[in-house]
N, C-alpha and C. Protein backbone atom coordinates (compact mmCIF):
# COMPACT_ATOMS: atom_id res chain seq x y z
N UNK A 1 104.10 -0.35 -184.71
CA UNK A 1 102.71 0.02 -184.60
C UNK A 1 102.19 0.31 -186.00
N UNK A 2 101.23 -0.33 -186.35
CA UNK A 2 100.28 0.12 -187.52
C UNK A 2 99.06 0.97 -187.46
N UNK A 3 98.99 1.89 -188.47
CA UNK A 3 97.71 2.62 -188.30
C UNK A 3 96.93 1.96 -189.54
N UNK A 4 95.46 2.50 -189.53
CA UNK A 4 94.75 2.48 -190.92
C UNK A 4 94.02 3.38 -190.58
N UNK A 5 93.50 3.64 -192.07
CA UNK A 5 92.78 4.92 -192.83
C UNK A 5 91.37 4.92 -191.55
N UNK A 6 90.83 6.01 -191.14
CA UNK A 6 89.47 6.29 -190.61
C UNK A 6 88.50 5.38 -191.64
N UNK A 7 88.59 5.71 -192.89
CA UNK A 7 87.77 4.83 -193.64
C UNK A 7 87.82 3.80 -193.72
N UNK A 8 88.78 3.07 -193.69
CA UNK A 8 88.71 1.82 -193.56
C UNK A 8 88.29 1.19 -192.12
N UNK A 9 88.89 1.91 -191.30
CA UNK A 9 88.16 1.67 -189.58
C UNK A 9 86.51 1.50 -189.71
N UNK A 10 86.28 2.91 -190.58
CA UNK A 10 84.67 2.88 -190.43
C UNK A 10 83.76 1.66 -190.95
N UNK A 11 84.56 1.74 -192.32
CA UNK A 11 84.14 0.18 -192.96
C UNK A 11 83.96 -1.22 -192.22
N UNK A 12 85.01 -1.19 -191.66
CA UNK A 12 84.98 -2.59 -190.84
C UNK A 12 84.07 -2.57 -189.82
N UNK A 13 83.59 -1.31 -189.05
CA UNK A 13 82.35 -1.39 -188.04
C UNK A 13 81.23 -1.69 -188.69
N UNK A 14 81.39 -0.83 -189.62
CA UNK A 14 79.46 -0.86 -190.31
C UNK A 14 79.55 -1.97 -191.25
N UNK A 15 80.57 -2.92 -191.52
CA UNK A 15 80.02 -4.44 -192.03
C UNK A 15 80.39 -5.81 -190.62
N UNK A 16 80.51 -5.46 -189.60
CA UNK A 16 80.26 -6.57 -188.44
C UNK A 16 79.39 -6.26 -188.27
N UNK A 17 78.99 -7.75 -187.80
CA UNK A 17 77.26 -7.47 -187.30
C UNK A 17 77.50 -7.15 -185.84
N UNK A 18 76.39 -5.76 -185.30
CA UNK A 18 76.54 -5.35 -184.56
C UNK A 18 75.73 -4.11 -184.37
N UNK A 19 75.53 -3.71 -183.27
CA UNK A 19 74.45 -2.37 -183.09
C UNK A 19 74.80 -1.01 -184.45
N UNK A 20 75.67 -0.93 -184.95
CA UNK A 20 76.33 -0.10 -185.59
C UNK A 20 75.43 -0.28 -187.05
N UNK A 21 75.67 -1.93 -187.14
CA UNK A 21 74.60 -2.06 -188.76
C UNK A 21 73.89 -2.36 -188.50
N UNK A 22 73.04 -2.69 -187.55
CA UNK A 22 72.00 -2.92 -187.28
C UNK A 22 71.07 -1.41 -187.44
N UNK A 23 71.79 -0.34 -187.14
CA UNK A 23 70.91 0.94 -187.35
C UNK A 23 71.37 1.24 -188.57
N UNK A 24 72.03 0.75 -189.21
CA UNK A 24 72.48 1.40 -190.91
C UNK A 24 71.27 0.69 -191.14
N UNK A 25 71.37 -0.82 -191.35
CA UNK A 25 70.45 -1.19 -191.97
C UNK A 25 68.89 -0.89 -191.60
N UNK A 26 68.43 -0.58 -190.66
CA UNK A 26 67.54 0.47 -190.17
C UNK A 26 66.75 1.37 -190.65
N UNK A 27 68.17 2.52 -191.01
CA UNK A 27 67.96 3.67 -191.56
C UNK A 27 67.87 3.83 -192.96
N UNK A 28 68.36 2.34 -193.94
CA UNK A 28 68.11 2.14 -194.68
C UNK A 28 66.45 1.59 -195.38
N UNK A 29 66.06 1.39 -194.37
CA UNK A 29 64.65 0.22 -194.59
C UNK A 29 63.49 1.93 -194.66
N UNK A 30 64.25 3.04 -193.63
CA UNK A 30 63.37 3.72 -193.47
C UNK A 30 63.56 4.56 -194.85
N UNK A 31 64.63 4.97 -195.02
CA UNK A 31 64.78 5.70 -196.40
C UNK A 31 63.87 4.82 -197.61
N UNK A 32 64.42 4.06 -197.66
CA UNK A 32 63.47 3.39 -199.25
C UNK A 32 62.45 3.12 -198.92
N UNK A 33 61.72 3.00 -197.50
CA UNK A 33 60.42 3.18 -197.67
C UNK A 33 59.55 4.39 -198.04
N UNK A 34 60.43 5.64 -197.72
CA UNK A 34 59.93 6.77 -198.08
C UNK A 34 59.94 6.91 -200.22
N UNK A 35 61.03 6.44 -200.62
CA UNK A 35 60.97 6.40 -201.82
C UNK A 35 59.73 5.12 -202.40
N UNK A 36 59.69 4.02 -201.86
CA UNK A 36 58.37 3.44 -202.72
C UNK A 36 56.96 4.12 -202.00
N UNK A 37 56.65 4.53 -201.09
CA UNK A 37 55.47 5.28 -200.93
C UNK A 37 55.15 6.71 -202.21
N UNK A 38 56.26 7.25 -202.54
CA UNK A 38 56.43 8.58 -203.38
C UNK A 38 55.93 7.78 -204.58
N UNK A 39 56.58 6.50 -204.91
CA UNK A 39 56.33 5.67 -206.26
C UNK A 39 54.82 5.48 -206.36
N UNK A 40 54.48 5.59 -205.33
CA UNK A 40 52.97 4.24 -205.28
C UNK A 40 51.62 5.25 -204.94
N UNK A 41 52.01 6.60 -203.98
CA UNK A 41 50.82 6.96 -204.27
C UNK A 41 50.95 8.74 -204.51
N UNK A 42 52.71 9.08 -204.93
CA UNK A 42 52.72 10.67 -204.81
C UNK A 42 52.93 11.23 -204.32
N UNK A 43 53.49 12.41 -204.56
CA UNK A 43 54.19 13.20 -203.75
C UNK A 43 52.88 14.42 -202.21
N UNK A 44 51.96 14.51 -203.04
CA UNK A 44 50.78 14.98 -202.44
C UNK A 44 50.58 14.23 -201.22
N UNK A 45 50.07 12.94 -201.12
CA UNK A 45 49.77 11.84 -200.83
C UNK A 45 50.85 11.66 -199.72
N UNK A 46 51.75 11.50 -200.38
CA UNK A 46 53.31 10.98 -199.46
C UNK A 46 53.43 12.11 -198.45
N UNK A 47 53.15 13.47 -198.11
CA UNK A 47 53.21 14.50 -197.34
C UNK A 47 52.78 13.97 -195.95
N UNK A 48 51.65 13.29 -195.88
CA UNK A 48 51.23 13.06 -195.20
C UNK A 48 51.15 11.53 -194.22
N UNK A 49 52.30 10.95 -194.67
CA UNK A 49 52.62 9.82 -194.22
C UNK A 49 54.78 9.96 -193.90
N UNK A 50 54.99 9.72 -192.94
CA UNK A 50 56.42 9.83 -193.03
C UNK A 50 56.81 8.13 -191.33
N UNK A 51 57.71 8.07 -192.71
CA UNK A 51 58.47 6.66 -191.81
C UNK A 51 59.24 7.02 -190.87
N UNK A 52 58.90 6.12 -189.50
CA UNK A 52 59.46 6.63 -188.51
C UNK A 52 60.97 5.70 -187.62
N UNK A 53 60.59 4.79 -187.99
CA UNK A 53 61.68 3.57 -187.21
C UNK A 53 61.24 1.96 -187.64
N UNK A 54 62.04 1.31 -187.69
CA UNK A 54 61.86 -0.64 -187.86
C UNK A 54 61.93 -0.92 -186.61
N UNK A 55 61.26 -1.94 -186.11
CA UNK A 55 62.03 -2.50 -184.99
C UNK A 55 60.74 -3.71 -185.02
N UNK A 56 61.37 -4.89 -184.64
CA UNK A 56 61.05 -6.34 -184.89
C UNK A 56 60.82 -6.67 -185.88
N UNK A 57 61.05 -6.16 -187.58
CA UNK A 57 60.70 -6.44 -188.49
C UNK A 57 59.11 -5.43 -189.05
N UNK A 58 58.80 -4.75 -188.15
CA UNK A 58 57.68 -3.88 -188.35
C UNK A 58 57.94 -2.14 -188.62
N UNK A 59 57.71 -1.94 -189.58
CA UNK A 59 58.22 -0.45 -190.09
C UNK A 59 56.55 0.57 -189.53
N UNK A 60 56.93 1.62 -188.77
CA UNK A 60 56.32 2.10 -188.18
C UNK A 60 56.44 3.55 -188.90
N UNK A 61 54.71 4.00 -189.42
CA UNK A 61 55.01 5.33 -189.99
C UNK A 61 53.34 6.08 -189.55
N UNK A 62 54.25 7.31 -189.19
CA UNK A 62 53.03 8.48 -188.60
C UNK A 62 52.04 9.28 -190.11
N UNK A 63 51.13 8.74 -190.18
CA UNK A 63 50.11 9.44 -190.96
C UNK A 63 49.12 10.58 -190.16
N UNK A 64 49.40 11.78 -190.80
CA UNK A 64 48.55 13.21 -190.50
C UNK A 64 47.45 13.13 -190.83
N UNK A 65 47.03 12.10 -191.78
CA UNK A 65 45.79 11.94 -192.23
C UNK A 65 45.00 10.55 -192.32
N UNK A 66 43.74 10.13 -191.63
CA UNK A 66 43.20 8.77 -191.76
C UNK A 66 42.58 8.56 -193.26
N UNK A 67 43.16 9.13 -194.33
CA UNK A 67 42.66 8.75 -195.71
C UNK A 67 44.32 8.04 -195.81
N UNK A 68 45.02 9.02 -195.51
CA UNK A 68 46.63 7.98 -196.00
C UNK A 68 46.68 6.63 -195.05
N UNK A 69 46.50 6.78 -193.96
CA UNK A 69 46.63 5.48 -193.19
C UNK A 69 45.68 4.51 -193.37
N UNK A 70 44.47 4.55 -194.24
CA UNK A 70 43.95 4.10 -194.64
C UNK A 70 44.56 3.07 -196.22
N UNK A 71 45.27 4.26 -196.99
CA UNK A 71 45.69 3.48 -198.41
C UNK A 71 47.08 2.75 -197.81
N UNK A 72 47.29 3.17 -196.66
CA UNK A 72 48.77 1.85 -196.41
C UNK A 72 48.00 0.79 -195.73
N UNK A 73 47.06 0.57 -194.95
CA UNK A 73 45.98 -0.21 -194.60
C UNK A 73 46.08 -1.26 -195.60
N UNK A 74 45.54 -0.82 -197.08
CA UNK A 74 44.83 -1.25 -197.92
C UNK A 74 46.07 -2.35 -198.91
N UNK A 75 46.83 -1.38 -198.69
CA UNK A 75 48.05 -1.61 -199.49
C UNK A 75 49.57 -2.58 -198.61
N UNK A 76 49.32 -2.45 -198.05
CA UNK A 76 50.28 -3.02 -197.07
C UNK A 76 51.43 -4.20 -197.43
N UNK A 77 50.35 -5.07 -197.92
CA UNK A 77 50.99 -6.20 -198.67
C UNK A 77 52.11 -6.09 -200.00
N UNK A 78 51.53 -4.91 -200.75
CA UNK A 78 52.44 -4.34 -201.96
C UNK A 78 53.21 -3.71 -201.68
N UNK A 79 53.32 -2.67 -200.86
CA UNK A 79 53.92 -1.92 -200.10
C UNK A 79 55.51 -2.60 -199.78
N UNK A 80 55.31 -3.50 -198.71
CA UNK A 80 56.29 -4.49 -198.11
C UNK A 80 56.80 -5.20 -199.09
N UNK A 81 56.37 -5.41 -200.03
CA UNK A 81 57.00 -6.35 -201.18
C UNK A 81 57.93 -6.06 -202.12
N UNK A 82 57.20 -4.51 -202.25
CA UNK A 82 58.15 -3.21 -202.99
C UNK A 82 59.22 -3.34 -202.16
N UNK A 83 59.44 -2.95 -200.84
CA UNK A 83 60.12 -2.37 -200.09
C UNK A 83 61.51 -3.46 -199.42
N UNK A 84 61.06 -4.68 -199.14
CA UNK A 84 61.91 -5.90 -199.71
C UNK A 84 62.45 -5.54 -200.97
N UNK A 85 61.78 -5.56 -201.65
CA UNK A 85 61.95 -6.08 -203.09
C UNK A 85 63.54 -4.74 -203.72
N UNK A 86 63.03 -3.31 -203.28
CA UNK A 86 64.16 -2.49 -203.23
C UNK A 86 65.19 -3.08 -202.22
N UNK A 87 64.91 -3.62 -201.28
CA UNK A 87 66.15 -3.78 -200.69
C UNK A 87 67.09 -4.77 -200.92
N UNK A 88 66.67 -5.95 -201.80
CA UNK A 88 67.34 -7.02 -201.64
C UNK A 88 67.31 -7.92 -200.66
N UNK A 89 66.48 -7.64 -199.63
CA UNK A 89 66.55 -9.13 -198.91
C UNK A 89 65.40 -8.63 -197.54
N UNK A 90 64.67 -9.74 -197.59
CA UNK A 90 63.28 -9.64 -196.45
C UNK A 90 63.73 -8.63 -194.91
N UNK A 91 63.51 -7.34 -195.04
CA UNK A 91 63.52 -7.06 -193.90
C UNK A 91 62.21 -6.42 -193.36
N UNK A 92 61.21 -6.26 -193.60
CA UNK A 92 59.55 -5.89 -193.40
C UNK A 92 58.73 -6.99 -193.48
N UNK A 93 58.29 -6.80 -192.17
CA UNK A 93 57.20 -8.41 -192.38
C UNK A 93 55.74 -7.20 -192.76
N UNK A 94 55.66 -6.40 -191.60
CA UNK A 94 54.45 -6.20 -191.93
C UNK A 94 54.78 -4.05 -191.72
N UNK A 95 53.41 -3.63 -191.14
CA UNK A 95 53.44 -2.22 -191.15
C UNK A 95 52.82 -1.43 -190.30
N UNK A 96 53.02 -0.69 -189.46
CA UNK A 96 52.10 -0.33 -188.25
C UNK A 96 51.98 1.29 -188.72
N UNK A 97 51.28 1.97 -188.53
CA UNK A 97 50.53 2.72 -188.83
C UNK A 97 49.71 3.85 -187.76
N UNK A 98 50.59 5.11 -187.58
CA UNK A 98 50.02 6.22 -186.35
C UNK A 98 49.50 7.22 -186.99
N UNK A 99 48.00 7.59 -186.64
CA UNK A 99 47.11 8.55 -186.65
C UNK A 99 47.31 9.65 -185.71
């Protein structure tokens, strides 16, 4: 009988494709979206917008305020490009947006 390391177990789940990376990579799209919003319009600004989940390629984030959901409105296109662009590879087509 052979064992291996927990870490290495873990490794091998979270690089098959599978529900497992499918929410890493997920939770990843949501994290760096929170970091290029901080880039792009501030920490003030950024209070009031927080990323909530991906799902079909659409990153979904709750704005407290219709002036912020307004500058991701506006911005959307740069936004997603950044946010690809940190990630290394197209996972945001577009951006939905809750008041």
């Amino acid at each position: 009988m052979s064992f291996s390391s927990l870490g290495d177990t873990l490794n091998s789940r979270f690089n098959q494709k599978g529900p497992l990376k499918k929410q890493l990579d997920d939770s990843q799209v949501v994290e760096e979206s929170k970091v290029v919003l901080l880039e792009m319009f501030g920490e003030e600004l950024v209070k009031t917008a927080i990323p909530l989940f991906l799902k079909n390629r659409t990153l979904t984030i709750s704005c407290s305020s219709s002036a912020m959901a307004q500058e991701i409105r506006l911005n959307q296109t740069q936004i997603v490009e950044k946010l690809n662009e940190k990630l290394g590879r197209n996972e945001v087509d577009r951006i939905r947006y809750l008041t």
